[in-house]
C-alpha atoms as a PDB file:
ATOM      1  CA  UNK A   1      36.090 -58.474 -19.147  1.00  0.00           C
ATOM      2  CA  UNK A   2      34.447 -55.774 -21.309  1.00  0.00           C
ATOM      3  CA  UNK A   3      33.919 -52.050 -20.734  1.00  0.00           C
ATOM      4  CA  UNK A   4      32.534 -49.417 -22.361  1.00  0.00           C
ATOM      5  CA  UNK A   5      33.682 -45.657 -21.563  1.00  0.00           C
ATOM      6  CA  UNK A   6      31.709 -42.306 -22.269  1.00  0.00           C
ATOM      7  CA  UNK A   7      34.932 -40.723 -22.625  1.00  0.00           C
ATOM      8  CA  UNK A   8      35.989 -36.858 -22.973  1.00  0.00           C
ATOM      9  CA  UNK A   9      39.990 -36.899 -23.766  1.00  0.00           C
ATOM     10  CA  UNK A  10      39.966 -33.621 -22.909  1.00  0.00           C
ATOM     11  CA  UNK A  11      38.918 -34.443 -19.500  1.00  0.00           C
ATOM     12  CA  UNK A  12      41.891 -35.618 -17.155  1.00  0.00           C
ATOM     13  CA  UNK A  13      39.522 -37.946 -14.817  1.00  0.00           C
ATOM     14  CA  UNK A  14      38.621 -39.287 -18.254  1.00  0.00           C
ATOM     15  CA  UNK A  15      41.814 -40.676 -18.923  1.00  0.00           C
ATOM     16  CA  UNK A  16      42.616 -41.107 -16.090  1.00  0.00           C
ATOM     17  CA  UNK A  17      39.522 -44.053 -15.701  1.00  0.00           C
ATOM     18  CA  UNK A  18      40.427 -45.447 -19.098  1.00  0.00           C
ATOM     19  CA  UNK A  19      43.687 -45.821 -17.888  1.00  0.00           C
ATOM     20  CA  UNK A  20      42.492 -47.823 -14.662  1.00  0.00           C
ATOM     21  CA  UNK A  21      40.523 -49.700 -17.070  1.00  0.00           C
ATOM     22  CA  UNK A  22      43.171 -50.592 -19.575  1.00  0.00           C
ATOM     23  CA  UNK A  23      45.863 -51.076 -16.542  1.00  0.00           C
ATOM     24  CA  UNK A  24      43.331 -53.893 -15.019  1.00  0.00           C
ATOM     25  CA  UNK A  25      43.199 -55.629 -18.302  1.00  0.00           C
ATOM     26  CA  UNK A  26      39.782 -54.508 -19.561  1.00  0.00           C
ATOM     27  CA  UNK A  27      38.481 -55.135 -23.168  1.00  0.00           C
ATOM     28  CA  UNK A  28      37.688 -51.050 -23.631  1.00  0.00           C
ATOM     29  CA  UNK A  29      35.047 -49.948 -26.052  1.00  0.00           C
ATOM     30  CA  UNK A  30      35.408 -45.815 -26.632  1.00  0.00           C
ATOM     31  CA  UNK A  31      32.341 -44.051 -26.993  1.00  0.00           C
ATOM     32  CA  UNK A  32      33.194 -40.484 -27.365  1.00  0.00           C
ATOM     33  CA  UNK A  33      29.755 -39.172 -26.729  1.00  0.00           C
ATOM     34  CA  UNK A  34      30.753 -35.290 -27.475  1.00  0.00           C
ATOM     35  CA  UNK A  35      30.639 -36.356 -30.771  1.00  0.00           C
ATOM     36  CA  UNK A  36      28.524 -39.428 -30.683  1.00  0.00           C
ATOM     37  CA  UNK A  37      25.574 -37.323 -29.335  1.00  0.00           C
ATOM     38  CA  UNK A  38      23.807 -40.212 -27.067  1.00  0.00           C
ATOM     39  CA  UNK A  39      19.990 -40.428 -27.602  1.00  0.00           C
ATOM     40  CA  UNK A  40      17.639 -40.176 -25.059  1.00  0.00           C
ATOM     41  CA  UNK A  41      16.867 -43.692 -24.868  1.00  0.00           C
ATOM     42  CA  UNK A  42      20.574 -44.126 -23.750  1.00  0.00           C
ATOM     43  CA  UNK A  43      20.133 -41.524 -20.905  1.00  0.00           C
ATOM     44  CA  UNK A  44      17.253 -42.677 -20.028  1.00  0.00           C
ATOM     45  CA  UNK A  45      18.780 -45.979 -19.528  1.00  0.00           C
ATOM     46  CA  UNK A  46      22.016 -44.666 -17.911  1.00  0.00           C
ATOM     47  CA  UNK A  47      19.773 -42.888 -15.179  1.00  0.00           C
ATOM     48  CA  UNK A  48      18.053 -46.472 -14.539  1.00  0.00           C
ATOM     49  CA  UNK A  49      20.628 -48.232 -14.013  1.00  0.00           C
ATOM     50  CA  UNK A  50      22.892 -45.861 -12.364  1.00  0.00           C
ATOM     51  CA  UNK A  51      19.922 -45.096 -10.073  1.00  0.00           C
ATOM     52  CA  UNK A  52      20.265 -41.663 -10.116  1.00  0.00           C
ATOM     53  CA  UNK A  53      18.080 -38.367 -10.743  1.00  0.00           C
ATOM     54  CA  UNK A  54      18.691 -36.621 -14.330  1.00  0.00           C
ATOM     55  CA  UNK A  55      20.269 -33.944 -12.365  1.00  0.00           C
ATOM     56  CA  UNK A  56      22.922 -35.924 -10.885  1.00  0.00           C
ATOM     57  CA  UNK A  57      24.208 -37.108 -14.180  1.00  0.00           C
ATOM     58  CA  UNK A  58      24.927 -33.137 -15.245  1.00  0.00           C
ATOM     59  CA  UNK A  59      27.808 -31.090 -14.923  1.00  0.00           C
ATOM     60  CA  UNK A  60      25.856 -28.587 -12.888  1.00  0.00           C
ATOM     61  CA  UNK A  61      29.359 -26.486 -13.051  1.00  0.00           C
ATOM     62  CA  UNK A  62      29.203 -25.997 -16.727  1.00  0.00           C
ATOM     63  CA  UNK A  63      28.396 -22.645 -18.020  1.00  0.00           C
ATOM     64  CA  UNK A  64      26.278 -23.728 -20.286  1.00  0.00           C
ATOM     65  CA  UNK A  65      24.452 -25.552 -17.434  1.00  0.00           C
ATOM     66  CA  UNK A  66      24.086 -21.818 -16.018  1.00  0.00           C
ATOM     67  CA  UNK A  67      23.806 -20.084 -19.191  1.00  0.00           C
ATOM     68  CA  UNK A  68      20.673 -22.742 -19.705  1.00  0.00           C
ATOM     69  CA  UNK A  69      19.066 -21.498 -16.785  1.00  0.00           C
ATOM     70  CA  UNK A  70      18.423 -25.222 -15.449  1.00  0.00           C
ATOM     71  CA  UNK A  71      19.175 -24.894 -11.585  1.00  0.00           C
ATOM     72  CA  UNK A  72      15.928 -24.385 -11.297  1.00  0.00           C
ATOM     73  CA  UNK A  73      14.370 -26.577 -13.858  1.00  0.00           C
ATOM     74  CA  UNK A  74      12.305 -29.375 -12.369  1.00  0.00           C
ATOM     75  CA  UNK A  75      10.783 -31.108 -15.102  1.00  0.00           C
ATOM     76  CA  UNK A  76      13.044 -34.212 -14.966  1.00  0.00           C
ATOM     77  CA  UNK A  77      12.303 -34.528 -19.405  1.00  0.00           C
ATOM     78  CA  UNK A  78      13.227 -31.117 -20.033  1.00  0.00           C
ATOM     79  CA  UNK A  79      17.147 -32.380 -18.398  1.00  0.00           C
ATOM     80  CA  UNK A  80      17.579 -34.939 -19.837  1.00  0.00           C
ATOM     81  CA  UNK A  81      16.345 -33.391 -23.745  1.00  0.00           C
ATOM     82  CA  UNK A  82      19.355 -30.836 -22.424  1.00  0.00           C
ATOM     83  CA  UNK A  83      21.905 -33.701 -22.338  1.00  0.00           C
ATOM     84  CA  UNK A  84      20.753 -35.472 -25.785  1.00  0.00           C
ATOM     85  CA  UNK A  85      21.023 -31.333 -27.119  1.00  0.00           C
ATOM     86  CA  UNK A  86      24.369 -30.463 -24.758  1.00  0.00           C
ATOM     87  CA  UNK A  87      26.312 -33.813 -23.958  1.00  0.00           C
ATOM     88  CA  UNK A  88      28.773 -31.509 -22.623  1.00  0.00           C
ATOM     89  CA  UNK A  89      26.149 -31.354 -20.066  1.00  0.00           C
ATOM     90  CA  UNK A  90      26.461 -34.883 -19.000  1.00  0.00           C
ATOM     91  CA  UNK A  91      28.945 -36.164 -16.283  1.00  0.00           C
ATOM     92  CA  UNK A  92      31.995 -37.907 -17.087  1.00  0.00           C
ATOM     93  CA  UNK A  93      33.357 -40.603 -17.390  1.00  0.00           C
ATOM     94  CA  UNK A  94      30.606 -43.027 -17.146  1.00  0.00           C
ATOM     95  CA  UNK A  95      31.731 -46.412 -17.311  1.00  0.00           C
ATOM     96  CA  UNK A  96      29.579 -49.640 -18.487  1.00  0.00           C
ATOM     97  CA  UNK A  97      29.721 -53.039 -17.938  1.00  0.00           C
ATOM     98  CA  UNK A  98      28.198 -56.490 -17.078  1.00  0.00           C
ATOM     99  CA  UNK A  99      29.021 -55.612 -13.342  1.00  0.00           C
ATOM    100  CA  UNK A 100      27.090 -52.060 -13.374  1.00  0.00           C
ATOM    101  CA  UNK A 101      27.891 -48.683 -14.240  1.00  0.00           C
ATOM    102  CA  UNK A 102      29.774 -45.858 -12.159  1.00  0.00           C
ATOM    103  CA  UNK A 103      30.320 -42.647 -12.623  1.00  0.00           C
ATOM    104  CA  UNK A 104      33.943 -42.595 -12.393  1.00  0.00           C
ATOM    105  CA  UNK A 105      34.147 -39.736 -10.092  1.00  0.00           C
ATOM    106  CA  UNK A 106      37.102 -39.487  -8.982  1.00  0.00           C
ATOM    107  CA  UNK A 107      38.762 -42.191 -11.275  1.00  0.00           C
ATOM    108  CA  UNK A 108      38.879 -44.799  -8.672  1.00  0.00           C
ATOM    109  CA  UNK A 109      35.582 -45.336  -8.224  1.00  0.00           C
ATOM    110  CA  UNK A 110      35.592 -47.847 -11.348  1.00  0.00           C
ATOM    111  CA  UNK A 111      37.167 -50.125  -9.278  1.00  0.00           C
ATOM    112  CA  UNK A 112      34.026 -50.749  -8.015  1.00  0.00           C
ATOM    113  CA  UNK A 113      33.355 -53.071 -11.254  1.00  0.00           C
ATOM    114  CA  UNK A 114      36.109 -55.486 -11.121  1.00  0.00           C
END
């Protein structure tokens, strides 16, 4: 079976899912999206199928989250054009494939796609 990761290898959950993914025998496409800025098409998408408010796909943690001033930000567009400016903003990992996508927090929780 195929995934694909939005991976940070910075980020110890982050390996730690592509390790559950490469442990179960998954075909693992890498998308380092720090660097591979995703567009917001790809958000967009993310947040359909995930089911989930832009919102819930940030790092609401981050400084820059705070330093943005979006807590209290409730024009849903104006989030996500912060994650296609600041994917550092986005959640991670977020992994994709023909089952669904999870947010693989904690790690386990990609299990749910096998």
């Amino acid at each position: 079976m195929h995934a694909t990761i939005w991976h940070n290898p910075k980020c110890s959950k982050s390996r730690q899912a592509l390790e559950l993914l490469h442990v179960n025998g998954m075909d693992v496409e890498i998308v380092k999206y720090l660097e591979a800025h995703p567009s917001k098409e790809q958000i967009k998408d993310l947040l359909l199928r995930l089911q989930i408010s832009p919102r819930e796909l940030m790092r609401t943690k981050e400084d820059l989250y705070k330093e943005l001033e979006l807590k209290n930000e409730m024009d849903e567009e104006k989030l996500i054009d912060a994650m296609v400016k600041h994917p550092k903003l986005i959640e991670r990992p977020i992994v994709i494939t023909e089952k669904g996508v999870v947010i693989g927090r904690p790690p386990e929780k990609i299990l749910e796609l096998f």
